[in-house]
C-alpha atoms as a PDB file:
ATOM      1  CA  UNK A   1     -42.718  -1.892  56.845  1.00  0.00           C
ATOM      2  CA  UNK A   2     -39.503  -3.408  55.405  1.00  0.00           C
ATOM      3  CA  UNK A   3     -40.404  -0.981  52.237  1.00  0.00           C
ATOM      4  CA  UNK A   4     -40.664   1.858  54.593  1.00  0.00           C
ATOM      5  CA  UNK A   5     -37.278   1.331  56.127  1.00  0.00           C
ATOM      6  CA  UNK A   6     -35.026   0.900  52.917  1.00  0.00           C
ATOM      7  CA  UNK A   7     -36.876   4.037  51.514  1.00  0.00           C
ATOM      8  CA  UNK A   8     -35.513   6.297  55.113  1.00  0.00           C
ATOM      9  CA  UNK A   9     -32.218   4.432  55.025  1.00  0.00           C
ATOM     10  CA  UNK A  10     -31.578   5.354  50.695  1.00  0.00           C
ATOM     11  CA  UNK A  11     -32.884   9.168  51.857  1.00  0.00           C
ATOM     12  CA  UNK A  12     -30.881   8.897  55.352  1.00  0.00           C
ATOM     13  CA  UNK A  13     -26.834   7.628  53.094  1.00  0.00           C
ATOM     14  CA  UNK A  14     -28.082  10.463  50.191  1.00  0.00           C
ATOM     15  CA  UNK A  15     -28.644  13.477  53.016  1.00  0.00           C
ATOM     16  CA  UNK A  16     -25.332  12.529  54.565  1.00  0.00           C
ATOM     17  CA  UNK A  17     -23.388  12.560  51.537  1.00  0.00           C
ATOM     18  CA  UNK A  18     -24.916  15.999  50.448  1.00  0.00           C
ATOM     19  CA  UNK A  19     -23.945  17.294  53.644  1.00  0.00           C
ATOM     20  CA  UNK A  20     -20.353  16.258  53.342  1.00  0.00           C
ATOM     21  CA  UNK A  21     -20.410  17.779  50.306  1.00  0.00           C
ATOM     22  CA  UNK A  22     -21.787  21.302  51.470  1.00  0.00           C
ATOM     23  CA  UNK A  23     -18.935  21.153  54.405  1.00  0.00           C
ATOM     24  CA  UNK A  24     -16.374  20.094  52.049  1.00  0.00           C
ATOM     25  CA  UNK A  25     -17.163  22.580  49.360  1.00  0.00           C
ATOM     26  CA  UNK A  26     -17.579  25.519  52.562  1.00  0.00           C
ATOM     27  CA  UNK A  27     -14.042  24.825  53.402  1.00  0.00           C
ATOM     28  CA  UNK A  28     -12.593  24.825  50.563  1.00  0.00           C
ATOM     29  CA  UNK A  29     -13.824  27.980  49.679  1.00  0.00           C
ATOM     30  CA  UNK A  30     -13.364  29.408  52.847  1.00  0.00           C
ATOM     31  CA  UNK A  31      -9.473  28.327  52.812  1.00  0.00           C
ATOM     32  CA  UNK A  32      -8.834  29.464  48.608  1.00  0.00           C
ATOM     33  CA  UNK A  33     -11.037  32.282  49.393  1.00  0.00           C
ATOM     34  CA  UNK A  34     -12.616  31.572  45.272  1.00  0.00           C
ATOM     35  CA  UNK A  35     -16.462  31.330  45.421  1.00  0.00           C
ATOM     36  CA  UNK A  36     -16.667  29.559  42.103  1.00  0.00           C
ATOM     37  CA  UNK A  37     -15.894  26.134  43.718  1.00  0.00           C
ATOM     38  CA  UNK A  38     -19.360  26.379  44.838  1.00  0.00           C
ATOM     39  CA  UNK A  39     -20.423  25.660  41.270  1.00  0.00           C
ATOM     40  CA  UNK A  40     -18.753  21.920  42.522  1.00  0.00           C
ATOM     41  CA  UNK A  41     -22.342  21.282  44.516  1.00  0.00           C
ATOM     42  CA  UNK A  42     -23.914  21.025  41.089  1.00  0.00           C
ATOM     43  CA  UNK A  43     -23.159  17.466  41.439  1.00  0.00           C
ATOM     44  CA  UNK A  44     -24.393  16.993  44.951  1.00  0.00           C
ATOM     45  CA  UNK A  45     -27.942  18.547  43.603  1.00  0.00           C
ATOM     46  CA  UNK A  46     -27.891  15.979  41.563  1.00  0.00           C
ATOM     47  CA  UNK A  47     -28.393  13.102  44.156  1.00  0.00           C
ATOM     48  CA  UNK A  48     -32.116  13.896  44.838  1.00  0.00           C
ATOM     49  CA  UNK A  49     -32.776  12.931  40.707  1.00  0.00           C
ATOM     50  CA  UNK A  50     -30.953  10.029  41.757  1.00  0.00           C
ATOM     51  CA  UNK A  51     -32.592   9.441  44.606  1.00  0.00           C
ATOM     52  CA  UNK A  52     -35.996  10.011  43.057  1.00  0.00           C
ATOM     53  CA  UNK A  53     -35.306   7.654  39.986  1.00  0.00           C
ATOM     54  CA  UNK A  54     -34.089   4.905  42.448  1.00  0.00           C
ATOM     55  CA  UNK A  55     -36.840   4.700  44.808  1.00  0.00           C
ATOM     56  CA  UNK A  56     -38.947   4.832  41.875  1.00  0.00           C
ATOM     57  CA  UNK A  57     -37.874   2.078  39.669  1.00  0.00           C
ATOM     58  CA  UNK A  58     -36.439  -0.457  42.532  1.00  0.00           C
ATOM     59  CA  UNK A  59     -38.395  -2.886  44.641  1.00  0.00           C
ATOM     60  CA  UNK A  60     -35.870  -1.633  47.427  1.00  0.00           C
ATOM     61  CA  UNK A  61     -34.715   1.193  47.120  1.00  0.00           C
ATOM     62  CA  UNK A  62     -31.176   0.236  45.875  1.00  0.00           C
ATOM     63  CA  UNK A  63     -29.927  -0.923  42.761  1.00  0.00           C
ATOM     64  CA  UNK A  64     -28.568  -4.176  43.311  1.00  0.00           C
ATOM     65  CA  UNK A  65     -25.007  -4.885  42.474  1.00  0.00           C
END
């Protein structure tokens, strides 16, 4: 159970960040009007590797720091 619930709280801090991201990257283009900031979510795609090699290869779910 305790496995269960680090595993939906890593997925629930990752989907939240990547949807500040979207909204931050939507408004900035929206304001400059330049659609190549979109190339900045890149990085954001980049959190579900993360994600996948974390829940993966720690007993938690989380590096610890």
């Amino acid at each position: 159970m305790c496995r269960v619930l680090n595993i939906s709280l890593a997925l629930l801090s990752r989907f939240l960040f990547a949807v500040h991201g979207v909204l931050t990257v939507w408004r900035v283009v929206e304001v400059t009007g330049e659609p190549s900031y979109w190339l900045l979510l890149m990085g954001v795609m980049l959190l579900g590797v993360e994600m996948a090699i974390t829940i993966k290869y720690t007993r938690n779910a989380e590096w610890k720091w």
